[in-house]
C-alpha atoms as a PDB file:
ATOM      1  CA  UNK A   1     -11.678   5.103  34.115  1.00  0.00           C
ATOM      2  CA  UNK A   2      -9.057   3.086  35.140  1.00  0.00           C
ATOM      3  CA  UNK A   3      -9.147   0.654  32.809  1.00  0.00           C
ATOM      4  CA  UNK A   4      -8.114   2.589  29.909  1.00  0.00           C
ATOM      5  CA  UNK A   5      -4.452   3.662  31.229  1.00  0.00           C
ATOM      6  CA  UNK A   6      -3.970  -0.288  31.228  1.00  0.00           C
ATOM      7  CA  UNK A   7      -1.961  -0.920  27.770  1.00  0.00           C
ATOM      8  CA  UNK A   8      -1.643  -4.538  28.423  1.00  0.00           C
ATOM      9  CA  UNK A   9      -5.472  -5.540  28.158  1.00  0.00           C
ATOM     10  CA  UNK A  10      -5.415  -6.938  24.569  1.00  0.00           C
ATOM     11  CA  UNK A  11      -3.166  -8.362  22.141  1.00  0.00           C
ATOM     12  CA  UNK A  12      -2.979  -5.344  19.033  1.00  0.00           C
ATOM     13  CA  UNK A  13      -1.651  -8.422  16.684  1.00  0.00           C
ATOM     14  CA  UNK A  14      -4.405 -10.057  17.292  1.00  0.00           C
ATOM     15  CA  UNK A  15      -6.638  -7.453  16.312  1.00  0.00           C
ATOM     16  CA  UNK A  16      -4.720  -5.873  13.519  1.00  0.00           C
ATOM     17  CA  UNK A  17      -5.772  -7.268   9.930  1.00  0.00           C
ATOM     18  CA  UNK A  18      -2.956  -9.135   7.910  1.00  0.00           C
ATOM     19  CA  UNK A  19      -2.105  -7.369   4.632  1.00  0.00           C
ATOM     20  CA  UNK A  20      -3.496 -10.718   2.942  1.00  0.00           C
ATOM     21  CA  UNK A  21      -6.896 -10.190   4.329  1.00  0.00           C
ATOM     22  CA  UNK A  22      -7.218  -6.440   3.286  1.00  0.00           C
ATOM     23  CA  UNK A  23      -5.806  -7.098  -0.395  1.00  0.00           C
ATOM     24  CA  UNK A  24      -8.288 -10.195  -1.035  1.00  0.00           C
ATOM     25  CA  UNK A  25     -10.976  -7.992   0.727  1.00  0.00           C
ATOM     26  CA  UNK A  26     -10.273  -4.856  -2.097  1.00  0.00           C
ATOM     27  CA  UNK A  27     -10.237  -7.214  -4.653  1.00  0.00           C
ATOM     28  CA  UNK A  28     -13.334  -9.297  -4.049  1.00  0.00           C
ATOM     29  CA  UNK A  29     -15.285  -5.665  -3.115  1.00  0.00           C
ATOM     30  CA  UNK A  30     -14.136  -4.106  -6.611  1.00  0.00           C
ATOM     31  CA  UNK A  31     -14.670  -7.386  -8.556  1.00  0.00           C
ATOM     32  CA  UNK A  32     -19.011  -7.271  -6.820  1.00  0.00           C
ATOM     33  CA  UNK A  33     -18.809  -3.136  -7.119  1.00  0.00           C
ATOM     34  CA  UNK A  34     -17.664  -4.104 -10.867  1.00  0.00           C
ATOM     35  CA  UNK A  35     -20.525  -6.601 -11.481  1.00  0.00           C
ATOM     36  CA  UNK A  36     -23.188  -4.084 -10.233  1.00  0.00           C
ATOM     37  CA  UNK A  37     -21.929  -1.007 -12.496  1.00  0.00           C
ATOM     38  CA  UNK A  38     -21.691  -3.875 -15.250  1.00  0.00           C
ATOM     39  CA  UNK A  39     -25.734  -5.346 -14.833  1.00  0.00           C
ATOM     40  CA  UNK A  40     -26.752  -1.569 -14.104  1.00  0.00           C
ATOM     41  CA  UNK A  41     -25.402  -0.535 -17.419  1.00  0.00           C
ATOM     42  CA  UNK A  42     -26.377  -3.627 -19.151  1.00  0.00           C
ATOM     43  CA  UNK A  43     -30.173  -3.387 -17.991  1.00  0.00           C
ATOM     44  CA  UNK A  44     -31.582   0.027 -17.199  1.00  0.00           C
ATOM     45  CA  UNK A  45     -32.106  -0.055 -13.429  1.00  0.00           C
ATOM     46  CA  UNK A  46     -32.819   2.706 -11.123  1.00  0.00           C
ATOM     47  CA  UNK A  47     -30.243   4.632  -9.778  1.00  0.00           C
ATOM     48  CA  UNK A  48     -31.843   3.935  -6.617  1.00  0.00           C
ATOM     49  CA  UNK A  49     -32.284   0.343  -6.616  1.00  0.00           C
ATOM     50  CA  UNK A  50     -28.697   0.158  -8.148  1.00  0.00           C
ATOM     51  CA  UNK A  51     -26.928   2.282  -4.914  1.00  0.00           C
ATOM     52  CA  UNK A  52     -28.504  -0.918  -2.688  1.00  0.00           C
ATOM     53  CA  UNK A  53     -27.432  -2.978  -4.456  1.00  0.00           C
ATOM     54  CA  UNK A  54     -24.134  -1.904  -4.734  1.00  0.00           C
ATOM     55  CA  UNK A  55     -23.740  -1.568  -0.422  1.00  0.00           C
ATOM     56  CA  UNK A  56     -25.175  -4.555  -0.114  1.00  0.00           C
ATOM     57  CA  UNK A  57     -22.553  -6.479  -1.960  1.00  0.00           C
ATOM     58  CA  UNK A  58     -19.433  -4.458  -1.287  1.00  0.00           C
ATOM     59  CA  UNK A  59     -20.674  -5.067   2.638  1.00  0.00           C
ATOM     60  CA  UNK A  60     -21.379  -8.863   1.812  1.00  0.00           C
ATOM     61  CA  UNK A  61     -18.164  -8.889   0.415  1.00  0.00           C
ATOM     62  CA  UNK A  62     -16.445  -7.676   3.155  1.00  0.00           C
ATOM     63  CA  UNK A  63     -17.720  -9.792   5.495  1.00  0.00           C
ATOM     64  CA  UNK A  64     -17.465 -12.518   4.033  1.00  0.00           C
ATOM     65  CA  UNK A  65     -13.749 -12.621   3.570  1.00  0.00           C
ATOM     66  CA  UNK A  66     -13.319 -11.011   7.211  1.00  0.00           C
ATOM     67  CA  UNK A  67     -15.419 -14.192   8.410  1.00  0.00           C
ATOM     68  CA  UNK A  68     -13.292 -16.858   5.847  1.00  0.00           C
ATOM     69  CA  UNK A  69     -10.176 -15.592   7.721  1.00  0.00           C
ATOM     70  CA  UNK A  70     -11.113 -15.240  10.878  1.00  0.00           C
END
């Protein structure tokens, strides 16, 4: 209980996300949600299938870049 009135404990710079990261992270996750709208209305795919698909690859996105620029 203790712990938490300590302020000092971590460095918030270090932790906070540069402005770089979060604008090549947007545009790599709307350039992969972009490509899934694009094959799902090119070929006829379930809505279902398509909704995985699209998580998947905004998450993959994200993480990849967050792991790149680590």
């Amino acid at each position: 209980m203790f712990l938490l009135l300590f302020f000092n404990l971590d460095d918030p710079y270090l932790i906070m996300p540069s402005i770089k990261k979060i604008i090549i992270m947007l545009f790599w996750m709307s350039i992969v949600g972009a490509l899934v709208i694009l094959i799902d209305f090119i070929f006829v795919i379930p809505d279902e299938i398509t909704g995985a698909f699209y998580f998947l690859g905004i998450g993959i996105a994200a993480s990849s870049v967050l792991n790149y620029y680590r």
